[in-house]
Protein backbone atom coordinates (compact mmCIF):
# COMPACT_ATOMS: atom_id res chain seq x y z
CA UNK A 1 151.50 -10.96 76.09
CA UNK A 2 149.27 -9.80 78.89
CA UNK A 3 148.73 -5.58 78.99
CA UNK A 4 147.85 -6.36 82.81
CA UNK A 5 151.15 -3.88 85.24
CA UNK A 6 153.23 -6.26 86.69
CA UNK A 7 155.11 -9.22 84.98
CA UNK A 8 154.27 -9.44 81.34
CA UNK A 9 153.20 -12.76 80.54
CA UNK A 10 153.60 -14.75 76.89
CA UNK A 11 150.66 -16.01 75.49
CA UNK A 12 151.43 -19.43 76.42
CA UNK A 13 151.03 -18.29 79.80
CA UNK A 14 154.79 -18.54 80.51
CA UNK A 15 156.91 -15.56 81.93
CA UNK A 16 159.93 -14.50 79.44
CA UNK A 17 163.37 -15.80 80.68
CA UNK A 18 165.22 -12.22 82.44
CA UNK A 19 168.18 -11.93 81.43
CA UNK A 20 170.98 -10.68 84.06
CA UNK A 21 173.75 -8.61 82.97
CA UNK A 22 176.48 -10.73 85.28
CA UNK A 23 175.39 -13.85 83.13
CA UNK A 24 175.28 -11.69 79.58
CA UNK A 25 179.04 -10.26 80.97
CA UNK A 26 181.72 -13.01 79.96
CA UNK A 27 179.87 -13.29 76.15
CA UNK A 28 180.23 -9.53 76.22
CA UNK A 29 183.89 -9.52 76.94
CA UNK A 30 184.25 -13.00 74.74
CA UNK A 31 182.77 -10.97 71.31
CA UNK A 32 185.19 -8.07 72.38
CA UNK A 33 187.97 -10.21 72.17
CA UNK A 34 186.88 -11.89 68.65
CA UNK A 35 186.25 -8.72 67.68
CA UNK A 36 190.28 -7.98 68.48
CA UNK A 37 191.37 -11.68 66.97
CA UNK A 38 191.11 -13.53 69.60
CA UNK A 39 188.92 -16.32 69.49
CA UNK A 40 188.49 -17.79 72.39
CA UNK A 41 185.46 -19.54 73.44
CA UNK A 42 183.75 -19.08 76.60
CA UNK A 43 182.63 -21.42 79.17
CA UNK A 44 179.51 -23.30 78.69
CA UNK A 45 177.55 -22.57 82.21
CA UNK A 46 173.97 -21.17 82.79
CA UNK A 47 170.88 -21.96 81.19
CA UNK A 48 168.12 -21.19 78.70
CA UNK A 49 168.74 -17.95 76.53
CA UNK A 50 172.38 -17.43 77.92
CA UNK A 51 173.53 -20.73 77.33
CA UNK A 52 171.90 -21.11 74.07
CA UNK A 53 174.07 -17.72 73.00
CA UNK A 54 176.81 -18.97 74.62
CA UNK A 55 176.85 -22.37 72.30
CA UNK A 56 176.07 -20.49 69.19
CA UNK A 57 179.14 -18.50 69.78
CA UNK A 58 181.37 -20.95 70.58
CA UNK A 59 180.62 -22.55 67.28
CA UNK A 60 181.68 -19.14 65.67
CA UNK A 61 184.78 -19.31 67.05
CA UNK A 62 185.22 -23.25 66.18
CA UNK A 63 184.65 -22.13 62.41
CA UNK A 64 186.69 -19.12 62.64
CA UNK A 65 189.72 -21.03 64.16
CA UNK A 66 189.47 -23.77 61.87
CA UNK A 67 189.82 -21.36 58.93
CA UNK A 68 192.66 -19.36 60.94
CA UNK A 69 194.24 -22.66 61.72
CA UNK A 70 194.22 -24.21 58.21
CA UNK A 71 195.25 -20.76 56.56
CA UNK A 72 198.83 -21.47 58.88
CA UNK A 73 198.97 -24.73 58.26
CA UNK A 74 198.76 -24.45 54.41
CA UNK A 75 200.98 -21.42 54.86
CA UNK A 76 203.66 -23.06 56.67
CA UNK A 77 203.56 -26.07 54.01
CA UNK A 78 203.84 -23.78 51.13
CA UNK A 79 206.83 -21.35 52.63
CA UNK A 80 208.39 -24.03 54.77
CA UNK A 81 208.77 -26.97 53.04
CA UNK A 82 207.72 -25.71 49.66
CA UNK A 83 205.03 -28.27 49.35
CA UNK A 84 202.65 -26.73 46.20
CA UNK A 85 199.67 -29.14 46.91
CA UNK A 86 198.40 -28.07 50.29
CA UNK A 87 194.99 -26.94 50.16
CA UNK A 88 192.41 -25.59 53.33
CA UNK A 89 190.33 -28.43 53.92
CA UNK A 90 186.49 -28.20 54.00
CA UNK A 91 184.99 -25.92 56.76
CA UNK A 92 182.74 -27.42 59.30
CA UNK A 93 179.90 -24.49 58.46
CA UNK A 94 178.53 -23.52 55.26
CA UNK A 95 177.40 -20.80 53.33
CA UNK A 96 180.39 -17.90 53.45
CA UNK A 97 182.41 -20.58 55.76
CA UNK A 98 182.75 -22.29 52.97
CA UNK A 99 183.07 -20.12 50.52
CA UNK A 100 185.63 -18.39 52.15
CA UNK A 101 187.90 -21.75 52.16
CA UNK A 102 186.82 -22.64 48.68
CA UNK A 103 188.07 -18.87 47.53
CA UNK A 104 191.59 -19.14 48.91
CA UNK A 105 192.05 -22.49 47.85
CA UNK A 106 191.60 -21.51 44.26
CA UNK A 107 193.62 -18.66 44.51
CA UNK A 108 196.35 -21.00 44.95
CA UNK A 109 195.37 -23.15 42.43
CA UNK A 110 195.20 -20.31 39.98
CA UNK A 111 199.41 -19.31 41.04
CA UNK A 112 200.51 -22.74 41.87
CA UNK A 113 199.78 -24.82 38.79
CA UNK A 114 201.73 -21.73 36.00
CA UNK A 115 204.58 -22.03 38.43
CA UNK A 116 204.47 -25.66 38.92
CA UNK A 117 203.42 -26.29 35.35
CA UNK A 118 207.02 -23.95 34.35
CA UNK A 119 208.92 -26.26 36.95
CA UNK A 120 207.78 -29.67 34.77
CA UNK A 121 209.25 -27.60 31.52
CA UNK A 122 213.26 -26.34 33.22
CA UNK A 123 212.89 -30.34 34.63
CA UNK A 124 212.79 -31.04 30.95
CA UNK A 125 215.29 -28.89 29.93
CA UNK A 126 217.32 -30.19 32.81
CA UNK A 127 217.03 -33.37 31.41
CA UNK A 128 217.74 -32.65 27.83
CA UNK A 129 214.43 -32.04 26.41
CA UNK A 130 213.23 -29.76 24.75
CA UNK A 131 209.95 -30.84 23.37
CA UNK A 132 208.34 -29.81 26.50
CA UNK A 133 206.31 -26.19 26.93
CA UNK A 134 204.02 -24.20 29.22
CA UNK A 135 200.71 -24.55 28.46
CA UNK A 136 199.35 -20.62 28.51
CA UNK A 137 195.95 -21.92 29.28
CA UNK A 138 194.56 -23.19 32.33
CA UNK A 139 192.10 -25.69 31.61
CA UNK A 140 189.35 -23.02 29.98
CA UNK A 141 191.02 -19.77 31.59
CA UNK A 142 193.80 -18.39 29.49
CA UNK A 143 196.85 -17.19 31.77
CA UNK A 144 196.99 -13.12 31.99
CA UNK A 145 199.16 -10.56 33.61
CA UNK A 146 202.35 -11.57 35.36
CA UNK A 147 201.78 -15.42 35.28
CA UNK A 148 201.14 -15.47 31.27
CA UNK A 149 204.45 -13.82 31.22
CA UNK A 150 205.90 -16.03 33.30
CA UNK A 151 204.74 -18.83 30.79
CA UNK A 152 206.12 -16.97 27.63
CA UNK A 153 209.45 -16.24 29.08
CA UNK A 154 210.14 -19.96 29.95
CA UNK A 155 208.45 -20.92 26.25
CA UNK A 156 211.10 -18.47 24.65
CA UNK A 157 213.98 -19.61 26.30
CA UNK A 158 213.06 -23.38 25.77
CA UNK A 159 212.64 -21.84 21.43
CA UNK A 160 215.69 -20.33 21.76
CA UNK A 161 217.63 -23.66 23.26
CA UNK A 162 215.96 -25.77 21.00
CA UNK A 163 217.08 -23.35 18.19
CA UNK A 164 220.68 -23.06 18.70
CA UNK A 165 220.79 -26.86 19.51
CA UNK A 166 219.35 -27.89 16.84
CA UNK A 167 221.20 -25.37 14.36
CA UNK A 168 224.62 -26.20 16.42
CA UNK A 169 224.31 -30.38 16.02
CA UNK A 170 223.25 -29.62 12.16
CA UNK A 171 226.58 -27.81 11.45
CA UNK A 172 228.31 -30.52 14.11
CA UNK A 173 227.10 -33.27 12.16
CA UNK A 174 227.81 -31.98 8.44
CA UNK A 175 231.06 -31.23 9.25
CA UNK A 176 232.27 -34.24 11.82
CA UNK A 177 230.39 -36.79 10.36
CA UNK A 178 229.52 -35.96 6.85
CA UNK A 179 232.59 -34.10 6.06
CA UNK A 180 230.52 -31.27 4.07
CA UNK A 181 232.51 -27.95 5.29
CA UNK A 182 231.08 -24.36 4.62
CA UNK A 183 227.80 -25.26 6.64
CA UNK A 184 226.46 -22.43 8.95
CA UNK A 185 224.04 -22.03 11.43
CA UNK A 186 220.70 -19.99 11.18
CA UNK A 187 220.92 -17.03 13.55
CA UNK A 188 217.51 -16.03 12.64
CA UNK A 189 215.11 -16.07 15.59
CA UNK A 190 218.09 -16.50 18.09
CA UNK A 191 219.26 -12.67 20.26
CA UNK A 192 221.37 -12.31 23.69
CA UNK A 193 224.11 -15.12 23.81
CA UNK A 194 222.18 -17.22 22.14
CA UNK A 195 223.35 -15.18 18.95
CA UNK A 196 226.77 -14.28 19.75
CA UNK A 197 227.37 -18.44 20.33
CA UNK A 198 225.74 -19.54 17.21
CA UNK A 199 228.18 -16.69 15.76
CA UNK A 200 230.73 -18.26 17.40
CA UNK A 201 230.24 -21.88 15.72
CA UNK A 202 229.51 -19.84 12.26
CA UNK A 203 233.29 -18.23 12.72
CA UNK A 204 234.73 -21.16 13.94
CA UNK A 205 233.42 -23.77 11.17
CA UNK A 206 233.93 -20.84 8.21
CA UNK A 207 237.75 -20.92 9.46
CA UNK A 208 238.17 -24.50 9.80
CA UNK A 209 236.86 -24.90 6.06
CA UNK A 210 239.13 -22.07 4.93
CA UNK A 211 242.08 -23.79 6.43
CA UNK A 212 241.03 -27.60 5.72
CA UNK A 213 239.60 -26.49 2.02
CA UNK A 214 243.63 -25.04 1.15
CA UNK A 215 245.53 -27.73 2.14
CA UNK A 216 243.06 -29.99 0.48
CA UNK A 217 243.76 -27.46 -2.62
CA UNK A 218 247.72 -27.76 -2.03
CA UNK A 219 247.94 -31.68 -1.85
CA UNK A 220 245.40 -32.20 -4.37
CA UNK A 221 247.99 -30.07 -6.95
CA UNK A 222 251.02 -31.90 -5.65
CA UNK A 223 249.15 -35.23 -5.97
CA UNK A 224 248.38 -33.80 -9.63
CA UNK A 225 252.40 -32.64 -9.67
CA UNK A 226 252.04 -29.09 -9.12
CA UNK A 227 254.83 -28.19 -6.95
CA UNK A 228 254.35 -24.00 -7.08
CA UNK A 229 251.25 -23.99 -4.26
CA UNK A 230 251.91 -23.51 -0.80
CA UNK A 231 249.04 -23.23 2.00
CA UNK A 232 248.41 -19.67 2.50
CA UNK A 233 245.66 -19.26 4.73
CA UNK A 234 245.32 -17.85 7.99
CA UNK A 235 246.06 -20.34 10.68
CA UNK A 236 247.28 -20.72 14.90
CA UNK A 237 247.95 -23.70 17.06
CA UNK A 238 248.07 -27.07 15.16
CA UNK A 239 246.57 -25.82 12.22
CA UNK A 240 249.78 -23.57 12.16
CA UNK A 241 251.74 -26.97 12.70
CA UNK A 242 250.13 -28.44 9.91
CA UNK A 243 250.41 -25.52 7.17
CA UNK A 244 253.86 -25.07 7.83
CA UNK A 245 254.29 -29.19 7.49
CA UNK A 246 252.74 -29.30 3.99
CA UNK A 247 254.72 -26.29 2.85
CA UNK A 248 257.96 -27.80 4.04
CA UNK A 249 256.40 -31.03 2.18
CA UNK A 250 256.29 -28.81 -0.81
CA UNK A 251 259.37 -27.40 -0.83
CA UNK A 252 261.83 -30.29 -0.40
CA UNK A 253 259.37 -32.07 -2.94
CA UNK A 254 260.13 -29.05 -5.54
CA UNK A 255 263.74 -29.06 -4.33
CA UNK A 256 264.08 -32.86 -4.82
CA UNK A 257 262.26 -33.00 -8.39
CA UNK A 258 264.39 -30.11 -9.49
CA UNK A 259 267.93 -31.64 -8.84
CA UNK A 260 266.37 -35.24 -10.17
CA UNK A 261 265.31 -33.23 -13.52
CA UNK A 262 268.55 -31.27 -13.05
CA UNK A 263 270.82 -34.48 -13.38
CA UNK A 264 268.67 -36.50 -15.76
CA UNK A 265 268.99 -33.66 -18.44
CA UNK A 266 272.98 -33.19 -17.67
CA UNK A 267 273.18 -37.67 -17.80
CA UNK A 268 270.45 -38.03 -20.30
CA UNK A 269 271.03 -34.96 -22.47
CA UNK A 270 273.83 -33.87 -22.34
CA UNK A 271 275.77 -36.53 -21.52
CA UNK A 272 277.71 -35.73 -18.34
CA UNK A 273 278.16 -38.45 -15.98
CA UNK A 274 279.04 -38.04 -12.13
């Protein structure tokens, strides 16, 4: 640049582009705005330096409402319609542009797959099955902090169905299809109402076998022609019915095979007849 008073000149000989504060204004008030959140671009008019600023901040803005944009759009697909697979799409810049996208995007990976991978196991359980568990490690992150608990909790309460189902159908299936009364269920490992149910069956089953086992005892000594046993067990409702049936049964059996034994000796022994 010349050191000559006047007009500095470049070296090239050219005179540097002067700048006028009326043409500098509307970018002024434009990065004020921004700088409240609103990112509006500015009209593309004038030349050289002013217009060249006036394109490079426009693009800012592009970049910065694409991210703003796709940051509602993802939001309003996740809260709205519950749709877990929106993700930002790829920013037009680079560097922290897209960093910036690819940041939030795995912060939704990281609480969207626990949740959605604890949605695939109550589906299961739903269903019927309950084979199916959370897996407590994402790919080579282990889950920590509320999502790992998340991931136990459902895990637990798929153990404890599959626990009491599987103890319940044993006892079902010994007693209604085997016929092997005095089964019980394991309430080991089973708390909450998952052990006062399984207690439930256990009391219910040990009472059926205490009622079935003494009848069985009763008609097995009649059948045998032991007449002094009656059912004496505890029993309601039909059971009731049933007990007071085979003791009637008893009874007039006893009554009838004393007044046959009664007349035999009196025709047989001693000789009385009518």
């Amino acid at each position: 640049m010349s050191e000559n008073s006047g007009t500095p000149v470049l070296e090239d000989g050219q005179k540097p582009e002067q700048l006028r504060a009326s043409e500098l204004r509307p970018l002024l008030a434009a990065m004020t705005a921004a700088r409240d959140g609103d990112f509006t671009k500015v009209p593309e008019t004038g030349h050289g330096m002013v217009a060249e600023l006036t394109a490079l901040f426009n693009q800012i803005m592009d970049r910065s409402t694409h991210f703003n944009v796709e940051v509602q759009r993802v939001k309003r697909e996740l809260v709205r319609h519950g749709r877990l697979d929106e993700r930002l799409t790829a920013s037009p810049g680079q560097g922290a542009w897209t960093s910036r996208v690819n940041d939030v995007n795995q912060v939704l990976d990281a609480l969207v797959a626990p949740a959605a991978n604890a949605t695939r196991v109550l589906d299961a359980v739903a269903g019927g099955d309950l084979t199916q568990r959370v897996d407590l490690h994402d790919g080579n992150r282990q889950l920590r902090g509320d999502l790992r608990r998340l991931g136990r909790a459902v895990n637990k309460m798929v153990d404890q169905l599959s626990l009491f189902t599987g103890e319940v159908t044993r006892v079902a299936r010994e007693v209604g299809t085997e016929g092997r009364l005095g089964g019980r269920a394991k309430v080991q490992g089973l708390s909450g109402s998952w052990r006062d149910v399984t207690e439930a069956v256990n009391t219910m089953a040990s009472r059926l076998t205490a009622q079935v086992r003494d009848i069985a005892l009763v008609t097995t000594a009649v059948a045998r022609g032991d007449l002094t046993r009656t059912v004496t067990v505890e029993a309601t409702g039909e059971l009731l019915e049933l007990k007071l049936t085979v003791n009637t049964m008893v009874d007039q059996l006893s009554a009838f095979a004393d007044e046959v034994t009664r007349v035999a000796r009196e025709v047989g022994t001693e000789g009385q007849l009518g």
